[in-house]
C-alpha atoms as a PDB file:
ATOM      1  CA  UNK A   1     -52.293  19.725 -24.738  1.00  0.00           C
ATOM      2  CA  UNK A   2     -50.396  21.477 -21.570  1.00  0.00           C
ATOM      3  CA  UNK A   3     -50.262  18.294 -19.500  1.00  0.00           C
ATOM      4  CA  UNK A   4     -48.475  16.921 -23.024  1.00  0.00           C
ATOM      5  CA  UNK A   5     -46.423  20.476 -22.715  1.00  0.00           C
ATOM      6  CA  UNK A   6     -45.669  19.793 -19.080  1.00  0.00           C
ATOM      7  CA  UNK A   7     -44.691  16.477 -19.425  1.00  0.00           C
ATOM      8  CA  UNK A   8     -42.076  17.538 -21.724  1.00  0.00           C
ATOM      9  CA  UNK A   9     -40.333  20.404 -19.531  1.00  0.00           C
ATOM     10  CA  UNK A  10     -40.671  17.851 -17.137  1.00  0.00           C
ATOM     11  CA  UNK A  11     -38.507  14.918 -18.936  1.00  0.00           C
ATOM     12  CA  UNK A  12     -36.191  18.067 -20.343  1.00  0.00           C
ATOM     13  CA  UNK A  13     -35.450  18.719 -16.656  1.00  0.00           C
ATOM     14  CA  UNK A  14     -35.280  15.644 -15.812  1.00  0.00           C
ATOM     15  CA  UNK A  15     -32.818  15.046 -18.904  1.00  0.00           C
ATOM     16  CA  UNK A  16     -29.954  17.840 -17.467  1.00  0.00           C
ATOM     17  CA  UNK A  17     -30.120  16.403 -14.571  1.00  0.00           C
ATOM     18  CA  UNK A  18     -29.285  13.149 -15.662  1.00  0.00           C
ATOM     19  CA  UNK A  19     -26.939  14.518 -18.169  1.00  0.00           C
ATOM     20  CA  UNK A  20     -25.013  16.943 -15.086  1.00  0.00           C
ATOM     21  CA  UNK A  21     -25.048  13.945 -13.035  1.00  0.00           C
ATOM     22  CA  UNK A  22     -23.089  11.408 -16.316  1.00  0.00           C
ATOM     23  CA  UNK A  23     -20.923  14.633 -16.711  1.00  0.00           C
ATOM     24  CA  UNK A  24     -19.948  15.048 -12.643  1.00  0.00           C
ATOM     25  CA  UNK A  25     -19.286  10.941 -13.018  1.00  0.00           C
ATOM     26  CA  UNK A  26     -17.163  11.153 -15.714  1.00  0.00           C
ATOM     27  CA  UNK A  27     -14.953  13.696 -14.075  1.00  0.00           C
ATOM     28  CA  UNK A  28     -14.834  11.710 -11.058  1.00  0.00           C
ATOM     29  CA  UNK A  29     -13.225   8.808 -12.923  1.00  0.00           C
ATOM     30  CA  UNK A  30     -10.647  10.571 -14.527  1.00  0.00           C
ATOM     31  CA  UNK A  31      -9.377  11.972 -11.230  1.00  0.00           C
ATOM     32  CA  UNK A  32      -9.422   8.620  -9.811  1.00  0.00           C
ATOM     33  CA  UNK A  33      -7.626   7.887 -12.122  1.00  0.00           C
ATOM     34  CA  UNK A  34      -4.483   9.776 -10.718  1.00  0.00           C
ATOM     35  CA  UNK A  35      -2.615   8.844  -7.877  1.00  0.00           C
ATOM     36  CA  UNK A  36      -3.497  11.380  -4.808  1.00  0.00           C
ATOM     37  CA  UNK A  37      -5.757  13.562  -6.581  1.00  0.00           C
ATOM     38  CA  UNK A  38      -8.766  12.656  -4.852  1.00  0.00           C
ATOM     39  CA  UNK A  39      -7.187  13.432  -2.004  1.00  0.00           C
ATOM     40  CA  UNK A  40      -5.697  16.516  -2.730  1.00  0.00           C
ATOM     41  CA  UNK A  41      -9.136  18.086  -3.874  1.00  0.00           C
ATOM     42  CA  UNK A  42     -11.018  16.553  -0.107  1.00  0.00           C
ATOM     43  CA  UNK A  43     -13.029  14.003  -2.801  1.00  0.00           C
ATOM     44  CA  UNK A  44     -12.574  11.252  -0.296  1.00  0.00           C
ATOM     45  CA  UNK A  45     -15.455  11.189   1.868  1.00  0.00           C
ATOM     46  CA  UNK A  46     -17.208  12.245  -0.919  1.00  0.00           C
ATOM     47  CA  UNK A  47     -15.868   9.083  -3.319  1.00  0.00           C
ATOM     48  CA  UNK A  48     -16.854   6.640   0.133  1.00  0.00           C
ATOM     49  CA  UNK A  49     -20.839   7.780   0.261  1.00  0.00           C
ATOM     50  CA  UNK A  50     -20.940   7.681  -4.200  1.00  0.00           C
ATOM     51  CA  UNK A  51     -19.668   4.282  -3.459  1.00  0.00           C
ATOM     52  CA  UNK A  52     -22.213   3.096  -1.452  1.00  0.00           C
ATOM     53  CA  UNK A  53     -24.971   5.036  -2.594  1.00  0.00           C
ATOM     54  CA  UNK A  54     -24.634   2.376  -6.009  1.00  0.00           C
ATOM     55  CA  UNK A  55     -26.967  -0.326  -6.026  1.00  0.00           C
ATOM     56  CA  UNK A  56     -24.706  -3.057  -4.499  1.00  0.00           C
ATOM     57  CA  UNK A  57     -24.648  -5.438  -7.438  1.00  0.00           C
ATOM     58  CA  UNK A  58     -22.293  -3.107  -9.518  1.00  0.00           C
ATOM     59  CA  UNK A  59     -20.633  -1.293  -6.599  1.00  0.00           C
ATOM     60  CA  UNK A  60     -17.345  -1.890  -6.284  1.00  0.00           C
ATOM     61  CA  UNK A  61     -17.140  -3.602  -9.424  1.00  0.00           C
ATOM     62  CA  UNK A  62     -14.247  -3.293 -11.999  1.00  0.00           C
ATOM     63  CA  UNK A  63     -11.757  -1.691 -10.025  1.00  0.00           C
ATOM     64  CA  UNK A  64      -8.559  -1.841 -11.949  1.00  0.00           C
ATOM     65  CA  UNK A  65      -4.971   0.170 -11.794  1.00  0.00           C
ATOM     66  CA  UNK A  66      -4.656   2.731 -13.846  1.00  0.00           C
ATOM     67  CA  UNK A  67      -0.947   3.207 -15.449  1.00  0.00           C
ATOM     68  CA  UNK A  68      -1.077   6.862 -13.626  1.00  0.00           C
ATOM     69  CA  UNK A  69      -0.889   5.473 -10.198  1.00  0.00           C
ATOM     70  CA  UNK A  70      -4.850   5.609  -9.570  1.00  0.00           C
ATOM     71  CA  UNK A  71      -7.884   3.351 -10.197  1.00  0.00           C
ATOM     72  CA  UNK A  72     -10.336   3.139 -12.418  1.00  0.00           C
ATOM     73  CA  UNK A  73     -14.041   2.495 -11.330  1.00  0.00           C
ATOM     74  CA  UNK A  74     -15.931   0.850 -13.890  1.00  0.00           C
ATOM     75  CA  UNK A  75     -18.607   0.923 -11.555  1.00  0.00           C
ATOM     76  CA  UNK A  76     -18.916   4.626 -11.946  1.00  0.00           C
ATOM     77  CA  UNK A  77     -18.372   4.240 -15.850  1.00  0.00           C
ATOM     78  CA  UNK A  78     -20.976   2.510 -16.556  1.00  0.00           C
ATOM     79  CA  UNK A  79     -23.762   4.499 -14.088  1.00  0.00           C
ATOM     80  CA  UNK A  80     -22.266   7.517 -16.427  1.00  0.00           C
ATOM     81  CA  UNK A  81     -22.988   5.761 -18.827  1.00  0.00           C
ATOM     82  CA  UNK A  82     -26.833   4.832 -17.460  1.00  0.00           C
ATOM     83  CA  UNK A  83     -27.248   7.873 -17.170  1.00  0.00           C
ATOM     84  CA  UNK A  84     -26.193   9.284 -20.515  1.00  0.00           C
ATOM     85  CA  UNK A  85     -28.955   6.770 -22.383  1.00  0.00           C
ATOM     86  CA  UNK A  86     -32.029   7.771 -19.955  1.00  0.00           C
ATOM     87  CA  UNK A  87     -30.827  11.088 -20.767  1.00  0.00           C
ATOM     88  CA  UNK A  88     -30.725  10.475 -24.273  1.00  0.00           C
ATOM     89  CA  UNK A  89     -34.406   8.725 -23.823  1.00  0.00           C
ATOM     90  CA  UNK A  90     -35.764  11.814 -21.804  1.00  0.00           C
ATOM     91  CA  UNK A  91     -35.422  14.040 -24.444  1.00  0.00           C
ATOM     92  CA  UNK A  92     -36.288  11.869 -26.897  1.00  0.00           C
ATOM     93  CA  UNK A  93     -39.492  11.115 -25.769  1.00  0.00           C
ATOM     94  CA  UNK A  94     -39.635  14.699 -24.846  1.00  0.00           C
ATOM     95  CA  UNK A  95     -39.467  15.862 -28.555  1.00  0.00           C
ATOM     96  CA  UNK A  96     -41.773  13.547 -29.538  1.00  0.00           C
ATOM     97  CA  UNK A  97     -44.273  14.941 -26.854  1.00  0.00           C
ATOM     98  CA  UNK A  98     -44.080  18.632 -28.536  1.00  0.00           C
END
């Protein structure tokens, strides 16, 4: 019975992190998605290592203009997205644990 307990703290954790990490993604694309803004906030070194941390069959993939003078990284969209579901799966299984 506490392993089941600990288990679930465990995938709740796990959960907000995955959840902080969709959230932090999200945000990035939008301000890519404005012409100088990543370098106005000092995002660019930053933006360079996210890149290549990705696995490298979706990095760099789907960059397109944005109408704002920016680019949108569908590459980043749908990791956010990743993320969101084994968040969503976390505490689901979580729940069911208690």
């Amino acid at each position: 019975m506490d392993a089941r307990k600990a288990l679930a703290v465990a995938l709740n954790i796990l959960a907000y992190i995955l959840r902080i990490c969709a959230i932090v993604l999200c945000v990035l694309v939008i301000i890519l998605c404005f012409s100088g803004m990543v370098s106005r906030l000092g995002l660019v070194n930053f933006i360079i290592d996210l890149s290549r941390a990705l696995p490298q069959v979706i990095a760099g993939w789907g960059i397109i203009a944005s109408p704002f003078g920016g680019i949108f990284r569908l590459d980043f969209t749908i990791v956010a997205a990743v993320c969101f579901l084994l968040d969503f799966i976390c505490v689901r299984i979580s729940r069911s644990l208690r």
